[in-house]
Protein backbone atom coordinates (compact mmCIF):
# COMPACT_ATOMS: atom_id res chain seq x y z
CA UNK A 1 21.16 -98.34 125.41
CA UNK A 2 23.62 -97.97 128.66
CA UNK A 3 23.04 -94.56 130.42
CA UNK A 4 27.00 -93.11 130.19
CA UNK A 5 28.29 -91.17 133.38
CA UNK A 6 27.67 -87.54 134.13
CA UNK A 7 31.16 -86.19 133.42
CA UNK A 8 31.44 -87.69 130.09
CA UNK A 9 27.98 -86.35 129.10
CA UNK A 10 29.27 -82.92 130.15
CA UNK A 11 31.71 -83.15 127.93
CA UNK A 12 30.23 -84.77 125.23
CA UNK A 13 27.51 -82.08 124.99
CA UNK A 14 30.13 -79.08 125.30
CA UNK A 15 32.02 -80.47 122.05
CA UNK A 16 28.16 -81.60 120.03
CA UNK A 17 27.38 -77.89 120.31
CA UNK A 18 30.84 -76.63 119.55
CA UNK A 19 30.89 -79.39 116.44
CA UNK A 20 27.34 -78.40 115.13
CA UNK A 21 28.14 -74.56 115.28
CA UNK A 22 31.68 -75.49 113.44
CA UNK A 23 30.85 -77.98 111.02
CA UNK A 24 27.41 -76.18 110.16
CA UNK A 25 28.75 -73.09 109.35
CA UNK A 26 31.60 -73.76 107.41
CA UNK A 27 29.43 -76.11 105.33
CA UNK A 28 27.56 -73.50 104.64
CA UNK A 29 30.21 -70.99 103.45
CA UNK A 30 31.36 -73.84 101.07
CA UNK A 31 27.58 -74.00 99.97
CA UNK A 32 27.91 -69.87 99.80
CA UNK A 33 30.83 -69.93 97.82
CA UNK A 34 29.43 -72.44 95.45
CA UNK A 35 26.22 -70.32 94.78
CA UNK A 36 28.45 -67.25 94.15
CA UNK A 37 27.48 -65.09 97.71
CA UNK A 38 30.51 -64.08 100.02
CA UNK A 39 31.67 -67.48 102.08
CA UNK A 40 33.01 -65.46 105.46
CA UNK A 41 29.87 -63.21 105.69
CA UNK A 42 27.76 -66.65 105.18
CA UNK A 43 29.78 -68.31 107.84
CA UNK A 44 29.61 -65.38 110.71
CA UNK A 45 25.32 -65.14 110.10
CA UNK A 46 25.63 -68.76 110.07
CA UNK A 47 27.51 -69.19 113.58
CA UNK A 48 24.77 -67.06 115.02
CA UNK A 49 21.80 -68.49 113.75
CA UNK A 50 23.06 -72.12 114.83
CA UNK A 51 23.76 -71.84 118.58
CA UNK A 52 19.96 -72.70 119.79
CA UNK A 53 19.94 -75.79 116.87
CA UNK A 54 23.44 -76.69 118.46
CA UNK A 55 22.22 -76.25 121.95
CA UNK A 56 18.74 -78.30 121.54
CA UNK A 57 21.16 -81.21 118.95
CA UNK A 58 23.84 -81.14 122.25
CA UNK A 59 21.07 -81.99 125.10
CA UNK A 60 19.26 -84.27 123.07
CA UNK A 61 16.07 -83.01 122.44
CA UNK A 62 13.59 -81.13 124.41
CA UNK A 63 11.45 -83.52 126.34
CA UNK A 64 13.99 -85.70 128.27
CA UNK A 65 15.66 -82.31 129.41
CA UNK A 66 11.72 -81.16 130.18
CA UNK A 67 10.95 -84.36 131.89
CA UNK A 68 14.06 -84.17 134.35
CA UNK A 69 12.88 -80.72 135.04
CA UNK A 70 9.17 -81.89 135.97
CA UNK A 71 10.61 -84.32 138.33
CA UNK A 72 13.30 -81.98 139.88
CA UNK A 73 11.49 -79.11 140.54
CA UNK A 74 7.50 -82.04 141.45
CA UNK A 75 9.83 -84.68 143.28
CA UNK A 76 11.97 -82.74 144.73
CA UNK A 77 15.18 -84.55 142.98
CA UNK A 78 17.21 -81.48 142.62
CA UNK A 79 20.33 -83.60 141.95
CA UNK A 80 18.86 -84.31 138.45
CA UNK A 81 17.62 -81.09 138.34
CA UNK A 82 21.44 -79.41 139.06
CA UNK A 83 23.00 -82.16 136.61
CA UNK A 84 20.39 -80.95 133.97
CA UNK A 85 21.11 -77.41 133.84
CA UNK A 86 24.98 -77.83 133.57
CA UNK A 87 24.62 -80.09 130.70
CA UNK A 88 22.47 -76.95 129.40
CA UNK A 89 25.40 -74.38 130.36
CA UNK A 90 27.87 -76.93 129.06
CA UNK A 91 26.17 -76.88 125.50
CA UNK A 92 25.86 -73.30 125.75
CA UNK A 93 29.50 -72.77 126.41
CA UNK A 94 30.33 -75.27 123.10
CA UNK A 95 28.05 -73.22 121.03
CA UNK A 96 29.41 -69.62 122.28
CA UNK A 97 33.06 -71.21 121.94
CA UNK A 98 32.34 -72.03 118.55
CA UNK A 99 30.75 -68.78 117.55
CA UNK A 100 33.40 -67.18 118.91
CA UNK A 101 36.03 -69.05 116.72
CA UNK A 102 34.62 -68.55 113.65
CA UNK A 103 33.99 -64.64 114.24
CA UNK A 104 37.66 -64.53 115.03
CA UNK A 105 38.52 -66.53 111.66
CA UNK A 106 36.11 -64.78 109.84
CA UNK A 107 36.50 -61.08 111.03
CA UNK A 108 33.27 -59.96 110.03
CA UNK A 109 32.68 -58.23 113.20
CA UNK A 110 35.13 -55.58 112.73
CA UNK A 111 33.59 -52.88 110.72
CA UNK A 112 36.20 -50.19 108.88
């Protein structure tokens, strides 16, 4: 498998997490509405609960990002160490952007 660049691997991990948050959630108001239980309330508890799963899906699994860590912080290789953690705030900001759309669209967070 060829090893892609570091800029398109921040991006690509931004838009897995924001596409697992999205698509997740939605499918799961469409499951919600099917089954008769209130489709926006699913997808706002949804959107929350999915931001680690789209975090840990958007990095690729724990142990790479735990072995790059090892040899960072043992080997002194803090390059890979720095790349490492802003492909982890780069898949945090995709998950928190999605979240964030879908509590606007859904408006569940506003209480009367």
């Amino acid at each position: 498998m060829k090893e892609i660049g570091f800029f398109p691997a921040f991006i690509e991990s931004y838009f897995i997490a924001l596409g697992v948050v999205l698509g997740g959630s939605l499918i799961g108001g469409i499951a919600s509405f099917i089954t008769g239980q209130p489709p926006l309330t699913t997808v706002y508890r949804l959107s929350s609960a999915l931001r680690i799963w789209a975090i840990v899906a958007a990095i690729g699994g724990t142990f790479d990002t735990v072995y790059t860590f090892e040899r960072g912080i043992f080997n002194a290789d803090t390059k890979d160490l720095f790349k490492q953690f802003l492909l982890i705030l780069s898949a945090l900001g995709g998950a928190q952007t999605g979240a964030l759309i879908l509590n606007w669209l859904t408006q569940e967070h506003i209480s009367s």
